[in-house]
N, C-alpha and C. Protein backbone atom coordinates (compact mmCIF):
# COMPACT_ATOMS: atom_id res chain seq x y z
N UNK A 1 0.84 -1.16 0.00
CA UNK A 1 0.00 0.00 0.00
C UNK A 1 0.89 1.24 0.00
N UNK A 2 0.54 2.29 -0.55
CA UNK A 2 1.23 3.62 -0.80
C UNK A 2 1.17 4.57 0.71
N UNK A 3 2.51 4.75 0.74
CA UNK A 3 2.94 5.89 1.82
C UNK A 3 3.31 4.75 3.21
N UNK A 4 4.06 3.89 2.85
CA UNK A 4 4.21 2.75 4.61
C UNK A 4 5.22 3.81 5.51
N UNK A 5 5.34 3.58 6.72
CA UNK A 5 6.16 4.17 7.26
C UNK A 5 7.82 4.38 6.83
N UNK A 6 7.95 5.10 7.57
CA UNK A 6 9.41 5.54 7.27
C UNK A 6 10.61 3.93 7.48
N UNK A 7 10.29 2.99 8.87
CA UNK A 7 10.60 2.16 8.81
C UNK A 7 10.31 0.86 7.89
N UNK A 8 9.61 1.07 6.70
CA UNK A 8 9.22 0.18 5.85
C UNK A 8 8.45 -1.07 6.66
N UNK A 9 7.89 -0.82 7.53
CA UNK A 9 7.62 -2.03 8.03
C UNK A 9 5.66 -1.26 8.59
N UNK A 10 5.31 -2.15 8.87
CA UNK A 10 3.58 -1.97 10.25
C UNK A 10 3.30 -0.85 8.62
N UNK A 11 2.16 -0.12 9.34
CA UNK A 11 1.02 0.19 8.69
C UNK A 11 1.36 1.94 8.65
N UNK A 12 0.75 2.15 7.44
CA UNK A 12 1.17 3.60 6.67
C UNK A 12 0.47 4.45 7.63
N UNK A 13 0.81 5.82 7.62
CA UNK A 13 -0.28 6.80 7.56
C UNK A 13 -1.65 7.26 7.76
N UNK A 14 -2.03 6.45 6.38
CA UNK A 14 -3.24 6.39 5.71
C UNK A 14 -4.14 5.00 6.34
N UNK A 15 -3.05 4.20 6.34
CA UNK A 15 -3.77 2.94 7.05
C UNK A 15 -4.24 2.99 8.71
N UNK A 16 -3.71 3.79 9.28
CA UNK A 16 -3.56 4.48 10.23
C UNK A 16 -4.61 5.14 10.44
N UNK A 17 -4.77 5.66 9.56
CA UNK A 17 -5.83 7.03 9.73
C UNK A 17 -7.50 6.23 9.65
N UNK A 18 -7.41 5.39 8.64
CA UNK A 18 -8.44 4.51 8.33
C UNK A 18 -9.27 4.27 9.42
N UNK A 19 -8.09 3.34 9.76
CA UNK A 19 -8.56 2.19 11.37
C UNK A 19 -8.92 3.10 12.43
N UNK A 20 -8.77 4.35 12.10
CA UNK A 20 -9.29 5.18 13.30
C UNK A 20 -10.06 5.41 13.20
N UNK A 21 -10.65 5.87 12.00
CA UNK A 21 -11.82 6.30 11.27
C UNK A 21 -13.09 5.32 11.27
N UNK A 22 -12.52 4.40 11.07
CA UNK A 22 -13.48 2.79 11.76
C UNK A 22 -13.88 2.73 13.02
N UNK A 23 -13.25 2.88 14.13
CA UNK A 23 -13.39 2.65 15.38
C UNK A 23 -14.11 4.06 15.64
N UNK A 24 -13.66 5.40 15.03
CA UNK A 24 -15.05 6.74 15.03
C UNK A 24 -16.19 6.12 14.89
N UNK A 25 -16.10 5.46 13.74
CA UNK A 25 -18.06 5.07 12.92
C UNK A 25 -18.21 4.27 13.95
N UNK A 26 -17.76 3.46 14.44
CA UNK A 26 -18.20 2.27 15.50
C UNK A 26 -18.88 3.16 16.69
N UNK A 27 -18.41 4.22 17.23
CA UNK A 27 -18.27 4.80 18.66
C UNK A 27 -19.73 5.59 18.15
N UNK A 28 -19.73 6.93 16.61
CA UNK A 28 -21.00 7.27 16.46
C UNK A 28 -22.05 6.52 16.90
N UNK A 29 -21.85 5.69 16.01
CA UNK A 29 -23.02 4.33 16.31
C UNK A 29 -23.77 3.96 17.55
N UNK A 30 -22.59 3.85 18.41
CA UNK A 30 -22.81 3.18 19.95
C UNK A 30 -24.06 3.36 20.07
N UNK A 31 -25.06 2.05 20.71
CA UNK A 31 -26.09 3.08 21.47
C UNK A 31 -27.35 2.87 20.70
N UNK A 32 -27.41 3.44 19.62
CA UNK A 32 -28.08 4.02 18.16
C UNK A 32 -28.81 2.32 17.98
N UNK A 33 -29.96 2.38 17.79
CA UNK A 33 -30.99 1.13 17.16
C UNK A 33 -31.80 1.65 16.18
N UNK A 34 -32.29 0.84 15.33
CA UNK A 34 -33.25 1.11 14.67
C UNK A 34 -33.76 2.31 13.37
N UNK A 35 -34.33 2.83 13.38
CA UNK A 35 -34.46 3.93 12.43
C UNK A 35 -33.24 5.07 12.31
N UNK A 36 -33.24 5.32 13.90
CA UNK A 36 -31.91 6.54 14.20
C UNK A 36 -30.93 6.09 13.78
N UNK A 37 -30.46 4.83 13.94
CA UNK A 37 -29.41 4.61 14.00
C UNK A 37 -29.12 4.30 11.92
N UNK A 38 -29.89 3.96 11.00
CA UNK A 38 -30.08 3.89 10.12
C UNK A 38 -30.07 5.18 9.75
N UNK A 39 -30.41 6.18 10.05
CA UNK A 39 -30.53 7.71 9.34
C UNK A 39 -29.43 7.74 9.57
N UNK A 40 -28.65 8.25 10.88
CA UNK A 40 -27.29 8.64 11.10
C UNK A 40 -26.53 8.02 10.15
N UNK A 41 -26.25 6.33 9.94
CA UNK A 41 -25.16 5.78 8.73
C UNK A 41 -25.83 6.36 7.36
N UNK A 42 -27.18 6.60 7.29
CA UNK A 42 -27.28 6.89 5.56
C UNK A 42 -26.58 8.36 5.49
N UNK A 43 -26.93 9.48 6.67
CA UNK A 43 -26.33 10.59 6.35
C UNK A 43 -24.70 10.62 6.23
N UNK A 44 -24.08 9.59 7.28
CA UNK A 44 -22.25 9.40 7.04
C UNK A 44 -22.04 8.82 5.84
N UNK A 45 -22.65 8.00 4.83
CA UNK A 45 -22.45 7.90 3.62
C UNK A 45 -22.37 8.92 2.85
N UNK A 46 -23.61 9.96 3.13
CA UNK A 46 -23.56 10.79 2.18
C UNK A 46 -22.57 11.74 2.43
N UNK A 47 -22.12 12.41 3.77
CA UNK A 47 -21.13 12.85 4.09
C UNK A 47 -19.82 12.65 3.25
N UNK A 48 -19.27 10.98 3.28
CA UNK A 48 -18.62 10.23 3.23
C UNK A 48 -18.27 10.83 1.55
N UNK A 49 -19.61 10.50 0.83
CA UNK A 49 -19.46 10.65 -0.64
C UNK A 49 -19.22 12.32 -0.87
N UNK A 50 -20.05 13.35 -0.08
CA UNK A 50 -19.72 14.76 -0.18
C UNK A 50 -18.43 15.42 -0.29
N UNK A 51 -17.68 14.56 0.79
CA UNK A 51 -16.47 15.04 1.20
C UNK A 51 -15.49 14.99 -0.13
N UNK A 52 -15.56 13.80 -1.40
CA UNK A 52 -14.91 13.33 -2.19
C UNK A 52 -15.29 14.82 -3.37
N UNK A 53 -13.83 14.66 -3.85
CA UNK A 53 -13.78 15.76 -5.03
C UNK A 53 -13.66 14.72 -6.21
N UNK A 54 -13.53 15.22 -7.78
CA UNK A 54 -13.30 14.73 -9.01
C UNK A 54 -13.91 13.28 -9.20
N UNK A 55 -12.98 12.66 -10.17
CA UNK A 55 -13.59 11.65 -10.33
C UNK A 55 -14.22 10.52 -9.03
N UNK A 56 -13.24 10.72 -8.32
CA UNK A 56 -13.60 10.07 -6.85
C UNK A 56 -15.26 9.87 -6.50
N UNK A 57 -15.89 11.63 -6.42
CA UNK A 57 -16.92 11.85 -6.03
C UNK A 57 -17.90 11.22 -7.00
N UNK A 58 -17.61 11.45 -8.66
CA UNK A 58 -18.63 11.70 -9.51
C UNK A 58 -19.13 9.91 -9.76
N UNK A 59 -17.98 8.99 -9.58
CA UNK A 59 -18.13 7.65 -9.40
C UNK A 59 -18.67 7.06 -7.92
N UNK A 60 -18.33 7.56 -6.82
CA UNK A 60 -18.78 7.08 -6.05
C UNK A 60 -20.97 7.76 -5.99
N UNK A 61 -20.97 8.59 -6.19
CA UNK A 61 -22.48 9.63 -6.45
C UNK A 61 -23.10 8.73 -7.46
N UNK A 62 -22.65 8.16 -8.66
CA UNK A 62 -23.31 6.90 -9.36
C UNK A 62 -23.43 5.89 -8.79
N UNK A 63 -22.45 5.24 -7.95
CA UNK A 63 -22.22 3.60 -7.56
C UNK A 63 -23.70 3.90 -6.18
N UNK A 64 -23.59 5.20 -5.39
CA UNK A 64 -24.83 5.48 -4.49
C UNK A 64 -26.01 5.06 -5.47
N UNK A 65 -26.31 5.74 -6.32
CA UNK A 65 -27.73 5.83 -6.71
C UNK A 65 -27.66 4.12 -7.56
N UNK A 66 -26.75 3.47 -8.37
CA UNK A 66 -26.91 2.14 -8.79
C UNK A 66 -27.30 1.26 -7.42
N UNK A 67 -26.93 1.50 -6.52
CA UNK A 67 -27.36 0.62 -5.23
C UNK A 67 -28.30 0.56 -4.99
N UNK A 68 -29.01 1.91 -4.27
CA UNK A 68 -30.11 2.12 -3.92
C UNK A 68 -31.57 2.02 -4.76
N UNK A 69 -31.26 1.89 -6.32
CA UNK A 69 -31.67 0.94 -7.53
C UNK A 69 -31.75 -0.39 -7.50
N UNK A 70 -30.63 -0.83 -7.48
CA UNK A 70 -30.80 -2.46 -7.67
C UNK A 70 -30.70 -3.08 -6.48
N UNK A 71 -30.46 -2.63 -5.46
CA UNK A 71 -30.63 -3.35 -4.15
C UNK A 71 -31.11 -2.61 -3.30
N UNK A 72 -32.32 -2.01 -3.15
CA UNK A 72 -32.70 -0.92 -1.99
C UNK A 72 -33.08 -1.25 -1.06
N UNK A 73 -32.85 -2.95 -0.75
CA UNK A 73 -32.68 -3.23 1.00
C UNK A 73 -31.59 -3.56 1.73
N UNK A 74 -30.65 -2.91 0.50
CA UNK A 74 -29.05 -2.49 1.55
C UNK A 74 -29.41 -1.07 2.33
N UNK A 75 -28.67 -0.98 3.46
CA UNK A 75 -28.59 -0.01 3.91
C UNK A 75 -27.13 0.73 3.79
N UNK A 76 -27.17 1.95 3.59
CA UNK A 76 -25.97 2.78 3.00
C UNK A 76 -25.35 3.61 4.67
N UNK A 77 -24.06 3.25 4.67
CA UNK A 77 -23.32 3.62 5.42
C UNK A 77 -21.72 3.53 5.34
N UNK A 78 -20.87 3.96 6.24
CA UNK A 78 -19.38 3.83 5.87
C UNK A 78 -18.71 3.23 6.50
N UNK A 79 -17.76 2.74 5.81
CA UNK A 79 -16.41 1.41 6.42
C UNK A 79 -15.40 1.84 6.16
N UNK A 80 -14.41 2.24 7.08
CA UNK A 80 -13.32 2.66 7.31
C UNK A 80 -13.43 3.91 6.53
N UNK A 81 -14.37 4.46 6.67
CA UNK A 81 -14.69 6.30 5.44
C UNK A 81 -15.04 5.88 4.28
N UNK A 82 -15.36 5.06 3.51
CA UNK A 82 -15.90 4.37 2.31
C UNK A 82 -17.20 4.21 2.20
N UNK A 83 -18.02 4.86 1.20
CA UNK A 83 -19.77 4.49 1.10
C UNK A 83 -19.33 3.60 0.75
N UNK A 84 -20.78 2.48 2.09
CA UNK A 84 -20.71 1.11 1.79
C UNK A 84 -22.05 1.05 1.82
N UNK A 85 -22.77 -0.14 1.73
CA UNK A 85 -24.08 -0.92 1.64
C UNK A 85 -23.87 -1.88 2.20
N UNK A 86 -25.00 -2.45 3.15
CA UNK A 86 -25.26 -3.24 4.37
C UNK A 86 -26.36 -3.67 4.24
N UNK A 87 -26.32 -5.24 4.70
CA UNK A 87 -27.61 -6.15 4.73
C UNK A 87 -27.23 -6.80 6.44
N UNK A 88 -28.33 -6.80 6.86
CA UNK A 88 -28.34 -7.01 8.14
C UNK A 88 -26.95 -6.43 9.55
N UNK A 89 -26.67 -5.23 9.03
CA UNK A 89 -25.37 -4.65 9.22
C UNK A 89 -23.93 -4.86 8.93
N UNK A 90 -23.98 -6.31 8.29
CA UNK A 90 -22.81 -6.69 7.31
C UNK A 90 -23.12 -5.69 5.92
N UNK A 91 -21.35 -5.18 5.63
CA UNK A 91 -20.84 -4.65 4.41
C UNK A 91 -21.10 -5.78 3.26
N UNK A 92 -21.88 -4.99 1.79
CA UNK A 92 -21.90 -6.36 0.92
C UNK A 92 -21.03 -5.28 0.00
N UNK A 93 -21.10 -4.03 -0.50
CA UNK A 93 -20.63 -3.70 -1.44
C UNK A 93 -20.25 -2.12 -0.91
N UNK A 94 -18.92 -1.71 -1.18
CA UNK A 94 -18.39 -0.44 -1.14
C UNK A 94 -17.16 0.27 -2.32
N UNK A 95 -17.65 1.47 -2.01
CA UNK A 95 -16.62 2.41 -3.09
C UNK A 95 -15.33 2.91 -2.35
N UNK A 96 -13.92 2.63 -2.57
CA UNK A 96 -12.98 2.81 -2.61
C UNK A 96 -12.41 3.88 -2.95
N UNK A 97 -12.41 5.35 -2.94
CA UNK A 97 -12.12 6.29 -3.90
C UNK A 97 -10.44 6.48 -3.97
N UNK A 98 -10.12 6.66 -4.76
CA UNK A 98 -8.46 6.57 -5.59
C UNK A 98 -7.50 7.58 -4.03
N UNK A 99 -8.25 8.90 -3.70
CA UNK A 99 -7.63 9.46 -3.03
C UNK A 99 -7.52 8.90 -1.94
N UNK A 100 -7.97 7.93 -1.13
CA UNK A 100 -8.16 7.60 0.01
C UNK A 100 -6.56 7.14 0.13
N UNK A 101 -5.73 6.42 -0.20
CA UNK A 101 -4.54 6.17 -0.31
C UNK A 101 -3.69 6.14 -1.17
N UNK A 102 -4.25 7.23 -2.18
CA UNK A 102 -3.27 8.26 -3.02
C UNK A 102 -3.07 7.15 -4.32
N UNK A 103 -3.97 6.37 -4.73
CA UNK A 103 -3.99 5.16 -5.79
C UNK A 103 -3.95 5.55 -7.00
N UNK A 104 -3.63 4.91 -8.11
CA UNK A 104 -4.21 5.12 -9.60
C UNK A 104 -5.26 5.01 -9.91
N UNK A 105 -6.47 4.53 -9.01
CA UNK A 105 -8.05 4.02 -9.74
C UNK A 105 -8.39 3.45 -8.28
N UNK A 106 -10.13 4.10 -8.10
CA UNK A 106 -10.48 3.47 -7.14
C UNK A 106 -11.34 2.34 -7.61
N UNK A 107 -11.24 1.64 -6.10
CA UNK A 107 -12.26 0.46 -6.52
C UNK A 107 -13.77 0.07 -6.27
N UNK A 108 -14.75 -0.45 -6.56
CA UNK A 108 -15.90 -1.25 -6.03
C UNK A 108 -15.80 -2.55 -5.91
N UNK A 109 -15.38 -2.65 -4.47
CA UNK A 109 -15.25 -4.22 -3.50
C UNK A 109 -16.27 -4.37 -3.26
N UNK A 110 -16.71 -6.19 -3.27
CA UNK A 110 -17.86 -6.78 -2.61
C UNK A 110 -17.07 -6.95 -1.32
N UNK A 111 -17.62 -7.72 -0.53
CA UNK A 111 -17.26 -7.89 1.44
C UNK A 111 -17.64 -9.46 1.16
N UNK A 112 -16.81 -10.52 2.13
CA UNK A 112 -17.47 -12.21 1.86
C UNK A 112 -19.23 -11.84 2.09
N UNK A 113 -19.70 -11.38 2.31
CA UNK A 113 -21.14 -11.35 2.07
C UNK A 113 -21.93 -10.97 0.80
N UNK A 114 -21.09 -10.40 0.35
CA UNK A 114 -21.73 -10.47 -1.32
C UNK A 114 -21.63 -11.96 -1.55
N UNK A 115 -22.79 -12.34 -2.52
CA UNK A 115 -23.32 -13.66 -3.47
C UNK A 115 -22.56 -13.32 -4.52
N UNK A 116 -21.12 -13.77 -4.45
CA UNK A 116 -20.78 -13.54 -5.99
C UNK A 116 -19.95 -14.81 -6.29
N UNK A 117 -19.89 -15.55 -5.40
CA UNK A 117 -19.16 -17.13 -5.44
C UNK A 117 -19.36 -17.74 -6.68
N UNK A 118 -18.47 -17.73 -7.93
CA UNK A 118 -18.34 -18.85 -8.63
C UNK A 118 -17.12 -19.58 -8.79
N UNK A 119 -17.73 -20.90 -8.21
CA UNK A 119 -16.23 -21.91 -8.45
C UNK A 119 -15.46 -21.84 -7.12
N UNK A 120 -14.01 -21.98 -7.39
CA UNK A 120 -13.26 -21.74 -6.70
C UNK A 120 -12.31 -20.90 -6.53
N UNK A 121 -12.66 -19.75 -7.72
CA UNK A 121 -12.41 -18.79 -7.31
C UNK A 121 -13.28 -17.56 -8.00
N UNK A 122 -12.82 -16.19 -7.60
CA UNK A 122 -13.70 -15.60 -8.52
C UNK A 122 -14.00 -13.62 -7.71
N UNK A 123 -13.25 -12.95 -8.53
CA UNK A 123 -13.42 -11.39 -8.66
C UNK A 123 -13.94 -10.62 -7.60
N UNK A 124 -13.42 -9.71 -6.40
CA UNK A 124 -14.25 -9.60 -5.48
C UNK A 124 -14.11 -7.50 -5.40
N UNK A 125 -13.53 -7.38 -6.32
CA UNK A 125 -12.73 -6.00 -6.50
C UNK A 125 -12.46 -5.21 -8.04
N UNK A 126 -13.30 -4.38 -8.01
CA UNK A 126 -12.71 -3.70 -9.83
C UNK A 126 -12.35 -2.38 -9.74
N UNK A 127 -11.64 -2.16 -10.25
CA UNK A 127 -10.93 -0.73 -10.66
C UNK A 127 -11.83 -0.29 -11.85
N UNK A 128 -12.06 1.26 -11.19
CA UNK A 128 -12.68 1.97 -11.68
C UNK A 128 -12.27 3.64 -11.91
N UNK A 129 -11.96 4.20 -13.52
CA UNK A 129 -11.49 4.84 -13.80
C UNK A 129 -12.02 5.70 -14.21
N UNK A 130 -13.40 5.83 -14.61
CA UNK A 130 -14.76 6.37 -15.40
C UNK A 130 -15.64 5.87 -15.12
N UNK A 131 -17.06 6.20 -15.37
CA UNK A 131 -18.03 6.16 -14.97
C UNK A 131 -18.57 5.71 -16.60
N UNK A 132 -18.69 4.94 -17.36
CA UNK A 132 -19.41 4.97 -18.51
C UNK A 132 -20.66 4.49 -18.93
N UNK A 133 -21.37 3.91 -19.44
CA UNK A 133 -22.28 2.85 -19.91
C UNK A 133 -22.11 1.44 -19.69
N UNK A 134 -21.12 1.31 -19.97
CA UNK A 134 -20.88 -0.39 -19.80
C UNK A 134 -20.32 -0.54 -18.48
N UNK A 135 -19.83 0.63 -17.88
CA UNK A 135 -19.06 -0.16 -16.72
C UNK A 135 -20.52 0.42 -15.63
N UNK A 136 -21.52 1.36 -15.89
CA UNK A 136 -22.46 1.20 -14.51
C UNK A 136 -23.18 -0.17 -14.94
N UNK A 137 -23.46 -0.50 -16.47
CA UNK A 137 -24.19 -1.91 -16.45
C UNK A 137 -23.46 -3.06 -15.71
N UNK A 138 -22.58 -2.99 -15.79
CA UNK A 138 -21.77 -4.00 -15.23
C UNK A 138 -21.42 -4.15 -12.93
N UNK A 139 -21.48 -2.75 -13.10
CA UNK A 139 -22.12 -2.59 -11.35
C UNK A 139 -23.18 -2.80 -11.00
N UNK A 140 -24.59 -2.34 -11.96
CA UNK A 140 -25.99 -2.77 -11.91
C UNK A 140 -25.62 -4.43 -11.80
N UNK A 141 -24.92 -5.02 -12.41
CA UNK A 141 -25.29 -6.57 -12.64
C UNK A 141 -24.62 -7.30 -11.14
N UNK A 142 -23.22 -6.90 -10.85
CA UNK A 142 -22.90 -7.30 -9.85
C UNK A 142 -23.51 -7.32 -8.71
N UNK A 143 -24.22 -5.36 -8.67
CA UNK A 143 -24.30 -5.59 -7.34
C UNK A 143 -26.21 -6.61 -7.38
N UNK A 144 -26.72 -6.83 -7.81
CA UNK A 144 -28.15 -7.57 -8.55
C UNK A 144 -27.18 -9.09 -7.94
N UNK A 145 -26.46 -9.66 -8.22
CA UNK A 145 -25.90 -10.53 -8.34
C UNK A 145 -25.55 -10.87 -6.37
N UNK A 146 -25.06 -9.93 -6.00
CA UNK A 146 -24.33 -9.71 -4.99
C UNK A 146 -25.18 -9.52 -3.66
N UNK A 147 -26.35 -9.00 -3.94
CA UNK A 147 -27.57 -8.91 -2.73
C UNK A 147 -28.95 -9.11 -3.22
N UNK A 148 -28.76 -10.59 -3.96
CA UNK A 148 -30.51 -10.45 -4.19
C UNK A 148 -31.47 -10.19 -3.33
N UNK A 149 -32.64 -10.12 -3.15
CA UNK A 149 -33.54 -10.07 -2.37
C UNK A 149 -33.88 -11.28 -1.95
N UNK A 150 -34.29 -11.55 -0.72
CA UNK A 150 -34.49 -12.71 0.12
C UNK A 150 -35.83 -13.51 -0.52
């Protein structure tokens, strides 16, 4: 991962900053049931996605609204600062944005709770560079794929 410590060794910066940022969303949370606690993570998503400039934002602001489309009984909230989507408070699908650790291309990861198992092995992560036609059809399909409805 980009930027490790000065000793080349343990966890960057950024990785650093993350895991803190995780254990924040955890602590918001505390407490929180039910509806409240569901508004508060949909608004830190949107936060989450606000905060993002350029392509970052304009891909993650699509991958929001393809979700809430093809799977609108995920619930939208953030993992480690990442809009994610949640089924029974497990992460199934989140946006990665490029700046978060200074990358060439961010990604859209499923979580082992996405349904995307084929075989013995099989794709759990795509880099995403644009926002086009074929590549939201291709997020429409995954994430359809990834949280059917019960």
């Amino acid at each position: 991962m980009a930027g490790k410590t000065s000793e080349g060794a343990g966890f960057s910066d950024a990785e650093k900053a993350a895991m803190k940022q995780r254990a924040d969303e955890l602590k918001a949370m505390k407490g929180l049931k039910g509806l409240a606690k569901i508004e508060k993570e949909n608004q830190a998503c949107l936060d989450a996605i606000e905060a993002l400039e350029g392509t970052d934002r304009i891909i993650a602001e699509r991958v929001h609204v393809i979700v809430l489309e093809e799977a609108p009984h995920l619930n939208p909230k953030t993992f480690y600062g990442f809009p994610a989507y949640a089924k029974d408070g497990k992460v199934v699908v989140f946006w990665q944005p490029a700046s978060k650790f200074k990358t060439r291309y961010g990604t859209v990861s499923f979580d082992e709770t996405a349904q995307l198992d084929d075989g013995p092995m099989w794709p759990v992560s795509f880099a995403v560079i644009e926002m086009t036609d074929a590549v939201e059809q291709r997020i429409r399909e995954l994430v359809r794929a990834a949280a059917p409805r019960d």
